[in-house]
Protein backbone atom coordinates (compact mmCIF):
# COMPACT_ATOMS: atom_id res chain seq x y z
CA UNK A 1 -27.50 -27.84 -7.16
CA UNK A 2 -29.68 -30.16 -9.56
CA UNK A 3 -31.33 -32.00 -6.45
CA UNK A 4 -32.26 -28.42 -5.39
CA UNK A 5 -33.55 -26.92 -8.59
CA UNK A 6 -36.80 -25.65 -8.55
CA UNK A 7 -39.00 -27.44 -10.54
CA UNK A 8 -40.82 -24.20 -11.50
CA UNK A 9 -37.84 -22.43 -12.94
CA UNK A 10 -36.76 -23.96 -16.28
CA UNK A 11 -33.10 -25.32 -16.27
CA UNK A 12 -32.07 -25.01 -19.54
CA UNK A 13 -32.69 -21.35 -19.54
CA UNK A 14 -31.20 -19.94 -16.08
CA UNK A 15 -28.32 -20.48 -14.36
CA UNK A 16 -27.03 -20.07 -10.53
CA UNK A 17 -25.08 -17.79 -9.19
CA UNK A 18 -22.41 -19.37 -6.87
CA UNK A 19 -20.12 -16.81 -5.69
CA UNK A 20 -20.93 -14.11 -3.65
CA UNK A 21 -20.11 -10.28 -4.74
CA UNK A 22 -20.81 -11.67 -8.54
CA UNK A 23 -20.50 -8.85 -10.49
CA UNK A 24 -22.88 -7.70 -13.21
CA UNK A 25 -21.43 -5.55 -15.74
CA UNK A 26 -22.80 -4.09 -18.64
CA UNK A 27 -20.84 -5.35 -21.49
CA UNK A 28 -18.76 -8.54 -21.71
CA UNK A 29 -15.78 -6.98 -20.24
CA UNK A 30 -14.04 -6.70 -17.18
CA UNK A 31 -13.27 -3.74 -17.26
CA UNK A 32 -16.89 -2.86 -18.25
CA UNK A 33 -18.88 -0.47 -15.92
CA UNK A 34 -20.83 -2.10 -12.79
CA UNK A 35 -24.59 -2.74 -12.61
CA UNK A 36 -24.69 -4.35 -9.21
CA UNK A 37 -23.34 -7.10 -7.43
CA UNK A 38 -25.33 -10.40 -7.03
CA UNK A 39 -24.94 -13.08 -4.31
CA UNK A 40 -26.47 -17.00 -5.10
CA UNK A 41 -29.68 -16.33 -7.23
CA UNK A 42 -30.89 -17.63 -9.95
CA UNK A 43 -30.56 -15.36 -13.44
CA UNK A 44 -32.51 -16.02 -16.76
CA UNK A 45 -29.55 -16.39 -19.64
CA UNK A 46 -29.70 -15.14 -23.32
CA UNK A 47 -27.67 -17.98 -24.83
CA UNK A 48 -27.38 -16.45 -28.00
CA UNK A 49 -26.13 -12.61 -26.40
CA UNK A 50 -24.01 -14.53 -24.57
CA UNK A 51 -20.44 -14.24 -25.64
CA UNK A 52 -18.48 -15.27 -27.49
CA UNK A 53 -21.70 -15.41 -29.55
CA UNK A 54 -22.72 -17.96 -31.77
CA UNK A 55 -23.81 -21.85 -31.74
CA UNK A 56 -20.35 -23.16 -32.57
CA UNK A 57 -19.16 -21.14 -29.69
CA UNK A 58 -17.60 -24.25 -27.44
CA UNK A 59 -17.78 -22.14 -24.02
CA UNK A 60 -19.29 -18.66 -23.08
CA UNK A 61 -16.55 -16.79 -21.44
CA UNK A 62 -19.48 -13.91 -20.44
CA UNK A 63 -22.83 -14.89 -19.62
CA UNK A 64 -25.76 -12.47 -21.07
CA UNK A 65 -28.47 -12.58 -18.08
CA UNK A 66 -31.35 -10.67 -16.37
CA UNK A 67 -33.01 -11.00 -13.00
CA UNK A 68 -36.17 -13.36 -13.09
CA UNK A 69 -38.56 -10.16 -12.39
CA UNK A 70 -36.70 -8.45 -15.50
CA UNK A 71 -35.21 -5.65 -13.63
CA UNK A 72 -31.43 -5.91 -13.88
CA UNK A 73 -29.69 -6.83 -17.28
CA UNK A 74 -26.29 -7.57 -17.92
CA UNK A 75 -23.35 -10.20 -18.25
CA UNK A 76 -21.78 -11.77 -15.39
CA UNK A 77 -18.04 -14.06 -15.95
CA UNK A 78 -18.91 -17.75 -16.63
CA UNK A 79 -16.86 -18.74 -13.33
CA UNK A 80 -19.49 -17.57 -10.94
CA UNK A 81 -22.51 -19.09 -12.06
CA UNK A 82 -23.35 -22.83 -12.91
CA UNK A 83 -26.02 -24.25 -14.74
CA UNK A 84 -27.80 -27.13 -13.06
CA UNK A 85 -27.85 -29.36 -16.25
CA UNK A 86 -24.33 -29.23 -16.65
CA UNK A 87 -22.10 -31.68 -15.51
CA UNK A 88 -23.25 -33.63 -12.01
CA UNK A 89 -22.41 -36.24 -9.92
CA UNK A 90 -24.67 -38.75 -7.78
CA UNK A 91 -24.11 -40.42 -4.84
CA UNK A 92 -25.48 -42.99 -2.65
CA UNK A 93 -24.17 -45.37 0.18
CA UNK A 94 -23.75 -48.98 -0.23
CA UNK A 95 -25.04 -51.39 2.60
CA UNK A 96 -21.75 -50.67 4.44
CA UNK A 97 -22.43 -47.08 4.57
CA UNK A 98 -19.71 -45.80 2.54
CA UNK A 99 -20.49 -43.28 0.04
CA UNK A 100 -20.26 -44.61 -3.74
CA UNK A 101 -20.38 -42.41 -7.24
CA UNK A 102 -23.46 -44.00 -8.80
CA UNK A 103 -23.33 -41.51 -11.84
CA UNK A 104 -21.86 -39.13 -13.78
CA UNK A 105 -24.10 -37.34 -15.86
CA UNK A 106 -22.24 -34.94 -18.68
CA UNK A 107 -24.27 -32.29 -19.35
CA UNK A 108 -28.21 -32.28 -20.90
């Protein structure tokens, strides 16, 4: 996903969705009501709406995200979306063609 991103979208601030039938609800619930459902596009994220909330908050269980034209606002579950400065791998072949892990980068 990282070799992919868009250099015009900022990656600290959006994520991907990567499931397909995503849903967005409109509380951090799920059980909460349906906006819509959402297959692999990017989504603008409100870290700090995010939940649980709070920057000592090791992982957000809901996401708190919008559309990139602003139209559809909500929180989606932190399994079906993946931020392309989070954990990545990189690989290349060696002279003997056999694919090698060059690097593992942890996060930004």
């Amino acid at each position: 996903m990282y070799s992919q991103w868009p250099d015009s979208i900022d990656a600290f601030a959006h994520v991907a969705v990567v499931r397909d039938g995503t849903v967005l609800r409109d509380q951090p619930d799920t059980n909460a009501q349906t906006i819509c459902t959402l297959d692999r596009i990017i989504l603008q994220t409100d870290y700090e709406a995010s939940y649980p909330q709070g920057q000592t908050a090791e992982k957000k269980e809901w996401w708190s995200v919008q559309t990139i034209d602003g139209q559809l606002k909500g929180y989606v579950n932190h399994t079906d979306v993946y931020s392309p400065v989070a954990y990545r791998a990189l690989f290349n072949k060696n002279n003997k063609g056999k694919w090698l892990m060059t690097a593992l980068v942890t996060g930004d």
